[in-house]
Protein backbone atom coordinates (compact mmCIF):
# COMPACT_ATOMS: atom_id res chain seq x y z
CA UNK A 1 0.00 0.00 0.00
CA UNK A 2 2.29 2.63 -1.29
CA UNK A 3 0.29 5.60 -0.51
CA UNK A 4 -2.70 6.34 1.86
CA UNK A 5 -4.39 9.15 -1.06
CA UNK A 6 -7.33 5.96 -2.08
CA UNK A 7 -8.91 6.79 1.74
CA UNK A 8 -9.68 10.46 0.95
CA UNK A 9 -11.60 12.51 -0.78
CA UNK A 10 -10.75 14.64 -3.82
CA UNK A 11 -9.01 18.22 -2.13
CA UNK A 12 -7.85 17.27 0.68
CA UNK A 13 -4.35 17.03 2.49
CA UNK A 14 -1.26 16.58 -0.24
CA UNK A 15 0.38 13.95 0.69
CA UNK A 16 3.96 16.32 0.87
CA UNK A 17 2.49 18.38 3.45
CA UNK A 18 0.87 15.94 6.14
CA UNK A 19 3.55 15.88 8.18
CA UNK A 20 3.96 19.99 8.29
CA UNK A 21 0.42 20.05 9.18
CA UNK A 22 0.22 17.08 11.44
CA UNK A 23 3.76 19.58 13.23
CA UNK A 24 2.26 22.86 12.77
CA UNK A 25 -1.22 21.63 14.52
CA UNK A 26 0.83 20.22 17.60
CA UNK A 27 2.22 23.08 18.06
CA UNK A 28 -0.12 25.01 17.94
CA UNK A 29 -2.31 22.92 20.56
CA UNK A 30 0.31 24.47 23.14
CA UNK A 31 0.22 20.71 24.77
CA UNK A 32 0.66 17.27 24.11
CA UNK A 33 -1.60 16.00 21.34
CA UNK A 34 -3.36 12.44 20.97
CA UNK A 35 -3.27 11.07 18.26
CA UNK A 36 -7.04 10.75 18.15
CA UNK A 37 -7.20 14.84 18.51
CA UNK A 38 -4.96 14.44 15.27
CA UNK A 39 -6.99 12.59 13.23
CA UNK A 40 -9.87 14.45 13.77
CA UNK A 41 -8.13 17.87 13.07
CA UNK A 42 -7.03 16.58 10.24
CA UNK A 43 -9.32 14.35 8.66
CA UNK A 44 -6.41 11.54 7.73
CA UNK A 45 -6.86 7.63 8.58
CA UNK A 46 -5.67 6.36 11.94
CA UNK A 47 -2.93 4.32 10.21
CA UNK A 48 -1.53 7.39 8.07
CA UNK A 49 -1.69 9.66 11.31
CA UNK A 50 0.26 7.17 13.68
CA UNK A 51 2.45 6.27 10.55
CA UNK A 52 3.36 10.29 10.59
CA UNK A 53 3.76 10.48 14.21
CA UNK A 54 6.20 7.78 14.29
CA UNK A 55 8.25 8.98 10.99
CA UNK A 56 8.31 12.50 13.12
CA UNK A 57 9.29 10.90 16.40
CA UNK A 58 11.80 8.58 15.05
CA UNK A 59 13.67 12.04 13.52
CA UNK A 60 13.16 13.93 16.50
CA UNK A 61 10.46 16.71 15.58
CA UNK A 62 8.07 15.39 17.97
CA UNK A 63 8.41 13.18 21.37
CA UNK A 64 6.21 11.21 23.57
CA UNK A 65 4.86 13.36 26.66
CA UNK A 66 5.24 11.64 30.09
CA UNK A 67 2.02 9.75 29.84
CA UNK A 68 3.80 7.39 26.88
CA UNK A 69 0.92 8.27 24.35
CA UNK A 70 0.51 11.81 23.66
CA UNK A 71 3.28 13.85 21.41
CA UNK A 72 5.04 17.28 22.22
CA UNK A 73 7.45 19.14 19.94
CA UNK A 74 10.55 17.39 20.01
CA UNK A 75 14.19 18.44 20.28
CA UNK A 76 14.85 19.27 16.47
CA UNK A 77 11.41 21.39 15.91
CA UNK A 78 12.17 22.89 19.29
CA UNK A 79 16.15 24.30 17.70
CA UNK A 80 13.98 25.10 14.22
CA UNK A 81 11.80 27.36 15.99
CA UNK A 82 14.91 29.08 17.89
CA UNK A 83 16.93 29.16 14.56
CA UNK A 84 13.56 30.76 13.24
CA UNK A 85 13.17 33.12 15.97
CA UNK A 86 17.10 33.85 15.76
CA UNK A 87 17.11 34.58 11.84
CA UNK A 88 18.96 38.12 11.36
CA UNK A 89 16.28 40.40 10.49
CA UNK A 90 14.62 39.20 13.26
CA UNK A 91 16.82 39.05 15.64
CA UNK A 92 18.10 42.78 14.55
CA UNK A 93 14.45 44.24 15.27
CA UNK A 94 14.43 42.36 18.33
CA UNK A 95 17.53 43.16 19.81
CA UNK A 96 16.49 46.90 19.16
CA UNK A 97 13.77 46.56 21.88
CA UNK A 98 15.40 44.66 24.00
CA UNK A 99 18.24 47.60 24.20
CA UNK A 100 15.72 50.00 24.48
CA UNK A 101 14.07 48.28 27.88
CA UNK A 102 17.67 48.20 29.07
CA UNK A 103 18.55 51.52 28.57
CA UNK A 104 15.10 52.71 30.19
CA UNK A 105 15.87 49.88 33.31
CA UNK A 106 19.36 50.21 33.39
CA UNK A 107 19.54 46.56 33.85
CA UNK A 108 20.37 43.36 31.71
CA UNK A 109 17.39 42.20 29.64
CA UNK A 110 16.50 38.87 28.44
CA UNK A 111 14.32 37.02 25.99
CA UNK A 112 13.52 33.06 27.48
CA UNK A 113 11.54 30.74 25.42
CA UNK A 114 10.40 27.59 27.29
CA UNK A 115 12.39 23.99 26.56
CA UNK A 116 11.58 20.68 27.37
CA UNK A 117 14.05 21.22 30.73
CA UNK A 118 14.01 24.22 31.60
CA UNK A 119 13.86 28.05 29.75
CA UNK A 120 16.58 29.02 26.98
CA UNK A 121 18.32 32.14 26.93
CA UNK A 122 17.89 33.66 23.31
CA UNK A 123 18.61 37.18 23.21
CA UNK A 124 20.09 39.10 25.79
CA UNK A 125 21.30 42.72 26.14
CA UNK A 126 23.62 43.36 29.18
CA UNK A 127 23.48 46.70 31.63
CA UNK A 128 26.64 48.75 31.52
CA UNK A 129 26.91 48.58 35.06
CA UNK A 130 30.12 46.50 35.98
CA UNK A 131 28.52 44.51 38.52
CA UNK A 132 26.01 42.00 36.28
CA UNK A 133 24.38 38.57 36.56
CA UNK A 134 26.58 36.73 34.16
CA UNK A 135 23.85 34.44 32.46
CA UNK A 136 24.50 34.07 28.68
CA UNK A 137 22.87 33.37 25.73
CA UNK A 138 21.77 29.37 25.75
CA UNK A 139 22.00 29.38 29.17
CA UNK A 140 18.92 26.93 30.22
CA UNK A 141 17.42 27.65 33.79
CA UNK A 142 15.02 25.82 35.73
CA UNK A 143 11.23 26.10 35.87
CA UNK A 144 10.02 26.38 39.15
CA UNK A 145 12.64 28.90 40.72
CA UNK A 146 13.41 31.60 38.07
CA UNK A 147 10.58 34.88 37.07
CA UNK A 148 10.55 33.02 33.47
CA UNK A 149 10.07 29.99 34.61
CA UNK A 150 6.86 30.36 36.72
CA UNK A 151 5.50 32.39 33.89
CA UNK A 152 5.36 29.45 31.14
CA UNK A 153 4.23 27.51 34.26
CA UNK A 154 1.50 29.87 35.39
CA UNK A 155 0.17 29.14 31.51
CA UNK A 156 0.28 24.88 31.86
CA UNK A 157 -2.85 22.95 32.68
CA UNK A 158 -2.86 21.36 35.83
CA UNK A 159 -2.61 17.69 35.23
CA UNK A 160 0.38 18.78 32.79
CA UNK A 161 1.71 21.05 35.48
CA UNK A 162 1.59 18.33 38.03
CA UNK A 163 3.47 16.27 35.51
CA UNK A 164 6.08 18.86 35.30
CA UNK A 165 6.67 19.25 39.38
CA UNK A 166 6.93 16.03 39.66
CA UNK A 167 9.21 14.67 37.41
CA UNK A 168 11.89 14.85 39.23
CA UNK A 169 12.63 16.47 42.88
CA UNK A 170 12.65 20.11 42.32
CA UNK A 171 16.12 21.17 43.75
CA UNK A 172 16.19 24.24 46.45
CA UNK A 173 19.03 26.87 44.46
CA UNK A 174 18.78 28.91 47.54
CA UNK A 175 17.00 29.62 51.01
CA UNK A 176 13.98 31.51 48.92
CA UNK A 177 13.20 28.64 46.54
CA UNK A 178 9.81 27.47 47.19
CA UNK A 179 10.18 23.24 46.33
CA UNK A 180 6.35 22.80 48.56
CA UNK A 181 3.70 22.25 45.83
CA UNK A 182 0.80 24.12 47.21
CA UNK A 183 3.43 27.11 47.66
CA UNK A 184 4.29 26.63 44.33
CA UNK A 185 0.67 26.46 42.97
CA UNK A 186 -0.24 29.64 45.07
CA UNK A 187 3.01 31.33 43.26
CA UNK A 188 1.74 30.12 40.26
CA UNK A 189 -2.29 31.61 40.66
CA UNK A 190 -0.49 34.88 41.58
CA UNK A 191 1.59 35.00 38.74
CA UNK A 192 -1.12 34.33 36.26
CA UNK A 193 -3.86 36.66 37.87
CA UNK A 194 -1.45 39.71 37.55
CA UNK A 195 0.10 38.71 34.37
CA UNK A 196 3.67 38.84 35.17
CA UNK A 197 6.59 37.01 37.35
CA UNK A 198 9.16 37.76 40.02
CA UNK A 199 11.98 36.11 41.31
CA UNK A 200 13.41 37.43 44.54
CA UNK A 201 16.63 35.43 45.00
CA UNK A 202 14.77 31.94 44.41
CA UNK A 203 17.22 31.25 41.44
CA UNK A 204 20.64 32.96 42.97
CA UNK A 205 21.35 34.89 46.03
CA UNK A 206 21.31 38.53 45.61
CA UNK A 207 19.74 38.43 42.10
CA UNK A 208 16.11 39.74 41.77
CA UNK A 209 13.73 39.73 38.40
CA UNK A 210 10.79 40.49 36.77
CA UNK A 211 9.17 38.55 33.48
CA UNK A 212 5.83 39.48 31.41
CA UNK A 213 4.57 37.41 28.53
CA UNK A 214 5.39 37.70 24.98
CA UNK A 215 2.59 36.06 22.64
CA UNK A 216 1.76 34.56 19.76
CA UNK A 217 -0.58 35.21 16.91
CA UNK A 218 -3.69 33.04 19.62
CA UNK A 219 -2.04 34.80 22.69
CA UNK A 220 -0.27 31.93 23.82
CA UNK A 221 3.21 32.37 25.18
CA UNK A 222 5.90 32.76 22.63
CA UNK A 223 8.31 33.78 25.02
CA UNK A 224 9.09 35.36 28.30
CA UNK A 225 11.22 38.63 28.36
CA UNK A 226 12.69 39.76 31.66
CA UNK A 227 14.79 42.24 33.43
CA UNK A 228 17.19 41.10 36.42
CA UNK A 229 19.68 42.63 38.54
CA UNK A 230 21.84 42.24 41.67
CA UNK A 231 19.96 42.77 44.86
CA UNK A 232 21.96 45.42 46.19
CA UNK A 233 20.76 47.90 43.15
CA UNK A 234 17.39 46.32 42.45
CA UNK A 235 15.00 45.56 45.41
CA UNK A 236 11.79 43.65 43.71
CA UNK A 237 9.93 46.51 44.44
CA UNK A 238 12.15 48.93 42.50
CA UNK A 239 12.19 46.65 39.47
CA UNK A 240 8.52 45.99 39.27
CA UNK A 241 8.09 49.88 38.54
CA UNK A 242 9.35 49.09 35.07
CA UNK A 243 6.33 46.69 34.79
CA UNK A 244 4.92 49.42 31.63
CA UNK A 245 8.85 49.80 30.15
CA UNK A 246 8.11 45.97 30.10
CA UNK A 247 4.92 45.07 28.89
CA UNK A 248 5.08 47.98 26.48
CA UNK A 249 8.02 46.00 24.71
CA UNK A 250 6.59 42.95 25.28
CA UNK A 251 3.83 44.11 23.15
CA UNK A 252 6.49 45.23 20.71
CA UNK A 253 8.18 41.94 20.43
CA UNK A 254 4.43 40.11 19.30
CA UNK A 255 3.83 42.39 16.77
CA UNK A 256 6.97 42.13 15.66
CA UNK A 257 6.97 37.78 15.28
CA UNK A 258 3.09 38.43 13.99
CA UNK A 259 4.28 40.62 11.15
């Protein structure tokens, strides 16, 4: 049976694009997909579906979620939508806003987008000040203790989130991580009611931050972009005043990846 074209109607899916579709519609689920979710979406048979979903997993666009029968982006459509993100007029425009924010903060700004591990470092502008958090560019930080972290979490659905914490044990970086689950969750409901994330030395002693949401083209997170600095210049207090210099270029940076 060379080709799965005699199941469907006249018009519908070319066979050269299924598996860009079958991608393009996990991704933009924002979770992991069944494979029965696919084959509704897309109107293919079972066997061509799980006949994609293998060809894609056995390359490494997609992977198996924890539960062993659902599919998330995988490790190779995870660095094609970073090399996407990172293509040079792109990453010029971007790296304009971002220097703007850290002229206006004075601190080092950063642009996170979320990994299977932990967030990525993408684009980063450093404060001229000579004391500076020395995190650089493909630098992956955890989840549950950093202001980018709980902001892709505050967006996860709770049986997915629970999946997340629990994983693995979640490992204390300092005497302000919260590790506790319900103080986690609670941290979590904050973040998401008021739209944006702190981190007040959770991640590293004598390091504050603040993250907001950049979105896609359905409002989903894209990415997180966030402002930190050393304690000793930065209370959280005195960084969460540039919550507008952030947003506002948060709001920059979706236009920007929706034009």
């Amino acid at each position: 049976m060379p080709d799965d074209q005699h199941f469907e109607p006249t018009g519908q899916i070319p066979t050269n694009l299924r598996l860009l579709l079958l991608m393009e519609e996990v991704v933009k689920r924002g979770v992991a997909v069944k494979p029965s979710d696919l084959i509704e979406a897309l109107g293919l048979p079972k066997p061509t579906v799980h006949r994609l979903l293998q060809t894609a997993e056995a390359e490494g666009f997609l992977q198996r979620d924890l539960d062993g029968r659902s599919y998330g982006p995988g490790p190779r459509l995870r660095a094609l939508a970073v090399s996407t993100m990172s293509s040079e007029h792109l990453r010029t425009a971007r790296l304009t806003i971002l220097r703007g924010v850290a002229e206006q903060i004075g601190e080092t700004c950063n642009l996170a987008t979320p990994d299977r591990e932990g967030m990525i470092y993408l684009d980063r502008v450093e404060t001229e000040w000579p004391l500076r958090i020395q995190l650089p560019i493909g630098t992956q930080v955890p989840f549950h203790c950093t202001a980018s972290g709980k902001l892709y979490l505050s967006t996860m659905r709770p049986h997915i989130l629970r999946s997340i914490l629990s994983a693995r044990p979640l490992e204390k970086r300092t005497e302000s991580t919260l590790i506790d689950m319900d103080e986690i969750k609670a941290e979590l409901d904050l973040t998401r009611e008021r739209g944006y994330a702190t981190d007040n030395e959770e991640f590293m002693s004598g390091m504050t931050a603040l993250a907001v949401p950049v979105l896609d083209g359905q409002g989903k997170l894209l990415a997180t972009l966030s402002a930190h600095a050393p304690l000793q210049r930065r209370t959280i207090s005195e960084l969460t005043a540039y919550l507008p210099v952030l947003s506002k270029a948060a709001a920059d940076l979706t236009a920007l990846h929706m034009g």
